[in-house]
N, C-alpha and C. Protein backbone atom coordinates (compact mmCIF):
# COMPACT_ATOMS: atom_id res chain seq x y z
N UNK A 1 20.43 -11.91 7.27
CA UNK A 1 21.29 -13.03 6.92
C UNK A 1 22.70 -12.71 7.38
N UNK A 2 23.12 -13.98 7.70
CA UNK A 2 24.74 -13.12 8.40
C UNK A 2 25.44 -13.65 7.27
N UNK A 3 26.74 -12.16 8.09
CA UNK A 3 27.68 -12.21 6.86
C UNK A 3 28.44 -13.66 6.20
N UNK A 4 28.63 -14.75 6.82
CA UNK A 4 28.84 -15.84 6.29
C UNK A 4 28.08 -16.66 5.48
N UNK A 5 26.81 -16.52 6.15
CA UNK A 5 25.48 -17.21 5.01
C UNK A 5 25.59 -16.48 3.43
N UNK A 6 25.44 -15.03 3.23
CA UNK A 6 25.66 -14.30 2.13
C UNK A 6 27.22 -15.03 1.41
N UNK A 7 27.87 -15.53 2.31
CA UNK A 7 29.75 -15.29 2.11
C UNK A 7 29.23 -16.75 1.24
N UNK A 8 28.37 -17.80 1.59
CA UNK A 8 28.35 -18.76 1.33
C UNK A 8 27.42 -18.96 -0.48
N UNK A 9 26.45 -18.23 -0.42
CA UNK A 9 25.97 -18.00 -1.53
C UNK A 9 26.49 -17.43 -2.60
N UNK A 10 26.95 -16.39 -1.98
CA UNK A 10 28.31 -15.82 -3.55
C UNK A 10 28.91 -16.87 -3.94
N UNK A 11 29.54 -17.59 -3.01
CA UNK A 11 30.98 -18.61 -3.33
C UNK A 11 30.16 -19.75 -3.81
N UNK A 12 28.93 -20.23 -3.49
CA UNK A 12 28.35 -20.90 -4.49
C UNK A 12 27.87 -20.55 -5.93
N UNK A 13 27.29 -19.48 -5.73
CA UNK A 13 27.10 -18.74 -7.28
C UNK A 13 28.14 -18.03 -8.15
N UNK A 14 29.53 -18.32 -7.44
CA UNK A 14 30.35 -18.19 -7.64
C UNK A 14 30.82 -18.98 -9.48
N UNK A 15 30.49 -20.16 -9.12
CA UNK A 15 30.71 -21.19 -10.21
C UNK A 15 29.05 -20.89 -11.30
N UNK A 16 30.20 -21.06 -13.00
CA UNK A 16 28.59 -20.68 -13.34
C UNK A 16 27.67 -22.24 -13.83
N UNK A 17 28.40 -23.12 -13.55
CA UNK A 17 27.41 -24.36 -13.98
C UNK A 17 26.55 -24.02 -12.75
N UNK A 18 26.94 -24.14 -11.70
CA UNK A 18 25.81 -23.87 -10.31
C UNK A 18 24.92 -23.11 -10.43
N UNK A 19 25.53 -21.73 -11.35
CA UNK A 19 24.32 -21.07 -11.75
C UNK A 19 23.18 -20.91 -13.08
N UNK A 20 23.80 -22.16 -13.60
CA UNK A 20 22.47 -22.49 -14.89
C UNK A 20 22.05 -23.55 -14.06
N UNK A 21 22.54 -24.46 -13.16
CA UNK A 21 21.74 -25.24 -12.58
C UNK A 21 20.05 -24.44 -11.45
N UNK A 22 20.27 -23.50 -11.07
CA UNK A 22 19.87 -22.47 -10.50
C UNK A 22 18.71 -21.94 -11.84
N UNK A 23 19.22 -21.56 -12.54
CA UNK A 23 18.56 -21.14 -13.87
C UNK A 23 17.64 -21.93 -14.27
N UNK A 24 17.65 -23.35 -14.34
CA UNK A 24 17.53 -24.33 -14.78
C UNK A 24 16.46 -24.35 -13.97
N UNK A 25 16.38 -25.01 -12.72
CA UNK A 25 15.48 -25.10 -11.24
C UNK A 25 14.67 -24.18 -11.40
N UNK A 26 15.08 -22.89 -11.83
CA UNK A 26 13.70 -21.60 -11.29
C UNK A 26 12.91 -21.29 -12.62
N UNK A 27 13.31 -22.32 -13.89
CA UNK A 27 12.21 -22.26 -14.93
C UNK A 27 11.34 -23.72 -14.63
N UNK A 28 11.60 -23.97 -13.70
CA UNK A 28 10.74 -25.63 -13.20
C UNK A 28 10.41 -25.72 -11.94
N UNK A 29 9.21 -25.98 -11.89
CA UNK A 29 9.10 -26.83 -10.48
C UNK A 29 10.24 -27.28 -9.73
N UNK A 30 10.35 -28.36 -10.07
CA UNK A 30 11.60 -28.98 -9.24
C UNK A 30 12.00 -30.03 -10.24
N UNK A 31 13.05 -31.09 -9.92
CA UNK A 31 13.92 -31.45 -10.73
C UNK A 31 14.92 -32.29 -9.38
N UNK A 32 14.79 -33.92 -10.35
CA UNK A 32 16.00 -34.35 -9.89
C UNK A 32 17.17 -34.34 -10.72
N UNK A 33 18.80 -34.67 -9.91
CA UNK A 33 19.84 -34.98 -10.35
C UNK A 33 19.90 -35.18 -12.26
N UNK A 34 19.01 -36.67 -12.12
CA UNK A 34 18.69 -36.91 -13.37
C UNK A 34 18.30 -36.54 -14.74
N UNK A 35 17.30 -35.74 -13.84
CA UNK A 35 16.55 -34.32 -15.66
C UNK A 35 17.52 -33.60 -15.41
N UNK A 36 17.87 -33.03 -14.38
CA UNK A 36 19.35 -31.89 -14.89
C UNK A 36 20.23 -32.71 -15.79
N UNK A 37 20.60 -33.45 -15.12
CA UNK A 37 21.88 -34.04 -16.12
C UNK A 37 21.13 -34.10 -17.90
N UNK A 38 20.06 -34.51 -17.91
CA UNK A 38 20.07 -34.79 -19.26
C UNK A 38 20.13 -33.45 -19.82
N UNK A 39 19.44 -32.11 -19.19
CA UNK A 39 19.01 -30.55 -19.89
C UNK A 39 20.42 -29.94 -19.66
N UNK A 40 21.87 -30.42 -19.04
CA UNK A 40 22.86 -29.60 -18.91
C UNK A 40 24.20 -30.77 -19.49
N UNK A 41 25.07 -29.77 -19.93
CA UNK A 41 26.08 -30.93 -20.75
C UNK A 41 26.86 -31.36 -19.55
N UNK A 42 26.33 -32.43 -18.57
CA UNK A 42 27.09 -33.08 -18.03
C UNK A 42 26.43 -34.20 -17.44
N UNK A 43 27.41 -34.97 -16.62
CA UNK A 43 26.61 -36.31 -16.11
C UNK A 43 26.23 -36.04 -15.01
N UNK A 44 25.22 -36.91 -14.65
CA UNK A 44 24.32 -37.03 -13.52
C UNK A 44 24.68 -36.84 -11.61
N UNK A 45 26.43 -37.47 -11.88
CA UNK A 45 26.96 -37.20 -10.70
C UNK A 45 28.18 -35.89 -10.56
N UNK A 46 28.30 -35.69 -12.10
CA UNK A 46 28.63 -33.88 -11.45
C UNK A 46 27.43 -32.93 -10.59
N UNK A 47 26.37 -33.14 -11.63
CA UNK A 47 25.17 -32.19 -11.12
C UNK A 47 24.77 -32.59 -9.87
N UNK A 48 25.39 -33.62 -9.46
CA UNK A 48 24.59 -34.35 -7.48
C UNK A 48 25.62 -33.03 -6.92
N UNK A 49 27.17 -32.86 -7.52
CA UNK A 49 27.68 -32.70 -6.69
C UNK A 49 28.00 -31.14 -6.71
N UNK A 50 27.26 -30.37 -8.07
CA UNK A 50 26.80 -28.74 -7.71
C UNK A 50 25.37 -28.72 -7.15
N UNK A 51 24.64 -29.70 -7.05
CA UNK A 51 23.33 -29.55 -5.91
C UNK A 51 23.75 -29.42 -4.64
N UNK A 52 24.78 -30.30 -4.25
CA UNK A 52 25.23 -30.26 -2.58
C UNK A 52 25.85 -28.90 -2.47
N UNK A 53 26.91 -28.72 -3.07
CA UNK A 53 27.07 -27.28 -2.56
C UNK A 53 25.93 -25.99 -2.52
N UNK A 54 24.85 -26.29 -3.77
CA UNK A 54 24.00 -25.46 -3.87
C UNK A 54 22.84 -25.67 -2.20
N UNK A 55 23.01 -26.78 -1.58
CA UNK A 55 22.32 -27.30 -0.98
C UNK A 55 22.90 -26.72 0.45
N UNK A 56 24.25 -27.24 0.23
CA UNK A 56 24.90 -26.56 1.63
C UNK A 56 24.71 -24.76 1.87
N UNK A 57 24.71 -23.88 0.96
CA UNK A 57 24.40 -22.92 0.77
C UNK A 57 23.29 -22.29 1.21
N UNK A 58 22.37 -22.91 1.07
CA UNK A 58 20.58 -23.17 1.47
C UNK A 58 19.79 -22.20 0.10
N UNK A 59 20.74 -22.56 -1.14
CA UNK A 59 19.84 -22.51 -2.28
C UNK A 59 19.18 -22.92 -2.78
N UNK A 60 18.98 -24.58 -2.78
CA UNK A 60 17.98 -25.43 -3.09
C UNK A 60 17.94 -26.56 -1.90
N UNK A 61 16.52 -27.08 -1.86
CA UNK A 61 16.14 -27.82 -0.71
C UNK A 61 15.79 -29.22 -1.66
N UNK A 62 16.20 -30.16 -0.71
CA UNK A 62 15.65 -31.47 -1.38
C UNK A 62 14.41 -32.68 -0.66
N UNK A 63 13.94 -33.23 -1.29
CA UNK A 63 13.19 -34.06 -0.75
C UNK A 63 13.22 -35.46 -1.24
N UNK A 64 12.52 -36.54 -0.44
CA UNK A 64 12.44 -37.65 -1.31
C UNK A 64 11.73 -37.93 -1.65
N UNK A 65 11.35 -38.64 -3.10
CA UNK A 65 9.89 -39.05 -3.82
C UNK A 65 10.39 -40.41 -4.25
N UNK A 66 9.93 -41.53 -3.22
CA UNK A 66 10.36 -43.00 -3.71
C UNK A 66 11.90 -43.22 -3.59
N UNK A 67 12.23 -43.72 -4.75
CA UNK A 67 14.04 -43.93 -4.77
C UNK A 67 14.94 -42.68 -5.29
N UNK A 68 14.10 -41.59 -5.50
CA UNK A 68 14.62 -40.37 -5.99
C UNK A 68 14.44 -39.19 -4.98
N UNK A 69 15.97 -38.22 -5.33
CA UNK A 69 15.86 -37.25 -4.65
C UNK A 69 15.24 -35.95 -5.63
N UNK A 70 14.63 -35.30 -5.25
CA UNK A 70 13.83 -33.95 -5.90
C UNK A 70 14.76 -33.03 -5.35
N UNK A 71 14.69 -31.54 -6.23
CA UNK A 71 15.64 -30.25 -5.86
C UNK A 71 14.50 -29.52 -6.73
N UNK A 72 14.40 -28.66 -5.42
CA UNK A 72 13.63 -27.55 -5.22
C UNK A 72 14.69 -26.12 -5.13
N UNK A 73 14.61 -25.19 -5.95
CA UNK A 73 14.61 -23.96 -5.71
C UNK A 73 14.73 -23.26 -4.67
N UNK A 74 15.05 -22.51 -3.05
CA UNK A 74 15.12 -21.73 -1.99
C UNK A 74 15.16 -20.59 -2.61
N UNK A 75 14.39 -19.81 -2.88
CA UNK A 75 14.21 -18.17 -3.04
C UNK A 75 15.05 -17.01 -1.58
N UNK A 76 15.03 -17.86 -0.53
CA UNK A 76 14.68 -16.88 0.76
C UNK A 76 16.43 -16.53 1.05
N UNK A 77 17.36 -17.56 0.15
CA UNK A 77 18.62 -17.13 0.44
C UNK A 77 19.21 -16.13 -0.68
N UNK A 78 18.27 -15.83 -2.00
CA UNK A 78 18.63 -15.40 -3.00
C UNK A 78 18.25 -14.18 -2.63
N UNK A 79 16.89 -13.77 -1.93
CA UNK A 79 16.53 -12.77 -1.61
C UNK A 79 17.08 -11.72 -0.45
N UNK A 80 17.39 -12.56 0.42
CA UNK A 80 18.59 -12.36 1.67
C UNK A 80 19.79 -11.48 0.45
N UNK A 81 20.98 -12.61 -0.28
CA UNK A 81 21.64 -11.94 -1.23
C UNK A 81 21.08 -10.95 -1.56
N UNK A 82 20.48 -10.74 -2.29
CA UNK A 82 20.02 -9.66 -2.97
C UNK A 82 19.77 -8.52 -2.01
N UNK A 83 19.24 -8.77 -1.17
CA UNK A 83 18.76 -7.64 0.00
C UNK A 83 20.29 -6.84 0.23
N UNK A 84 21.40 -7.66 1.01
CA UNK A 84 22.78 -7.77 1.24
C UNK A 84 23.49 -6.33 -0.25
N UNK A 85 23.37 -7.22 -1.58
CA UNK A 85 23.73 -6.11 -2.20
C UNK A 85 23.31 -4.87 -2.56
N UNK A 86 21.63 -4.55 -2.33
CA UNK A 86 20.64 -3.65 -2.35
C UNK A 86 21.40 -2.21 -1.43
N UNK A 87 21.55 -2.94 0.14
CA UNK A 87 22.07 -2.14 1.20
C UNK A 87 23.05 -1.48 0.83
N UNK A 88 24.53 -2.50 0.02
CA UNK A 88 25.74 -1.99 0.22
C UNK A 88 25.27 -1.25 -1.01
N UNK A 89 24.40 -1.18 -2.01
CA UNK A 89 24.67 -0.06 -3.13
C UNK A 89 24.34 1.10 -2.71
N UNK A 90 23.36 1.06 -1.78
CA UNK A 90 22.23 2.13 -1.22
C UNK A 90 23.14 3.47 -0.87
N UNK A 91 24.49 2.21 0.16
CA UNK A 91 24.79 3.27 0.64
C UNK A 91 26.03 3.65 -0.25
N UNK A 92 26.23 3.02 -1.27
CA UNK A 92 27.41 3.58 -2.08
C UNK A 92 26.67 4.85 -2.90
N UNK A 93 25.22 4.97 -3.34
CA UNK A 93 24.57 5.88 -3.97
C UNK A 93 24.41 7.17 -3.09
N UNK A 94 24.81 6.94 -1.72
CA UNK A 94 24.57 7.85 -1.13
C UNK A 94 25.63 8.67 -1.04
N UNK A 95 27.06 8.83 -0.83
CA UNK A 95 28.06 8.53 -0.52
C UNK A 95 28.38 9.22 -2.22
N UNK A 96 28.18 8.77 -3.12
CA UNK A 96 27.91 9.09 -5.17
C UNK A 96 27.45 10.67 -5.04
N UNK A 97 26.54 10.20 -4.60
CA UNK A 97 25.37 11.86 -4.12
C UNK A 97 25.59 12.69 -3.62
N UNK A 98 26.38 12.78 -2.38
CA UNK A 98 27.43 13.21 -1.37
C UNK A 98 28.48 14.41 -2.22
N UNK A 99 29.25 13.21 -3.07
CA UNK A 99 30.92 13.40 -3.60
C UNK A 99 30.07 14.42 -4.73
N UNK A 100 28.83 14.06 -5.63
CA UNK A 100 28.24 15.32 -6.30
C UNK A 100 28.05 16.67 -6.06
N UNK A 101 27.29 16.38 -5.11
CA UNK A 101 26.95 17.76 -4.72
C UNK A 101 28.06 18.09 -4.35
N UNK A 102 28.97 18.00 -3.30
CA UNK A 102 30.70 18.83 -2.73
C UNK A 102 30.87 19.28 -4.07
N UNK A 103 30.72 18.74 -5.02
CA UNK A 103 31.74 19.12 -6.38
C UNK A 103 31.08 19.72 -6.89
N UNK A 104 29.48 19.71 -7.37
CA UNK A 104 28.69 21.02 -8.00
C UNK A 104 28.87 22.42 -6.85
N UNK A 105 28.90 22.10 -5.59
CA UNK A 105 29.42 23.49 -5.31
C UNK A 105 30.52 23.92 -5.01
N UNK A 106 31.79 23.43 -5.29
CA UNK A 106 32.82 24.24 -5.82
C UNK A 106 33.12 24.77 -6.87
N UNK A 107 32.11 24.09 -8.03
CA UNK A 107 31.93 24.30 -9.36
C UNK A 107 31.87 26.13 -9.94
């Protein structure tokens, strides 16, 4: 994932209504605008408008069913994230491990 795609998911999960909306989505199937709004304390066209960013992000995907839009969940950008911070700890543990040992043997 490049560094802007990751840059884009933080700064969306950045906000935490985006991320009970997120919360919300990955204890469900899917979900329009509408059932969010009623399961989160707000109205129907705030939550359109943390789906789009969640959307622009490529955290949730939408579809149409009739006169309604559906929001689906994207795992593959959360996992990307996640991968992203996995690396940079990896190598901060290494680097942890490093600065240990130098110091147990001057000890």
């Amino acid at each position: 994932m490049a560094a802007d795609a990751v840059g884009q998911v933080f700064s969306a999960l950045a906000d935490g209504t985006r991320r009970q909306v997120i919360e919300t989505l990955a204890s469900g199937e899917s979900a329009t605008a509408t059932s969010l709004a009623a399961e989160l304390p707000m109205t129907r066209q705030a939550v359109a408008k943390h789906l789009d960013a969640l959307r622009r992000a490529e955290l949730v995907r939408s579809s149409r069913r009739g006169r309604e839009t559906v929001y689906r969940i994207e795992p593959h950008a959360l996992t990307e994230a996640a991968s992203w911070i996995a690396g940079v700890g990896g190598e901060w543990d290494d680097r942890l491990g490093r600065l240990s040992r130098l110091l147990d043997s001057r000890a």
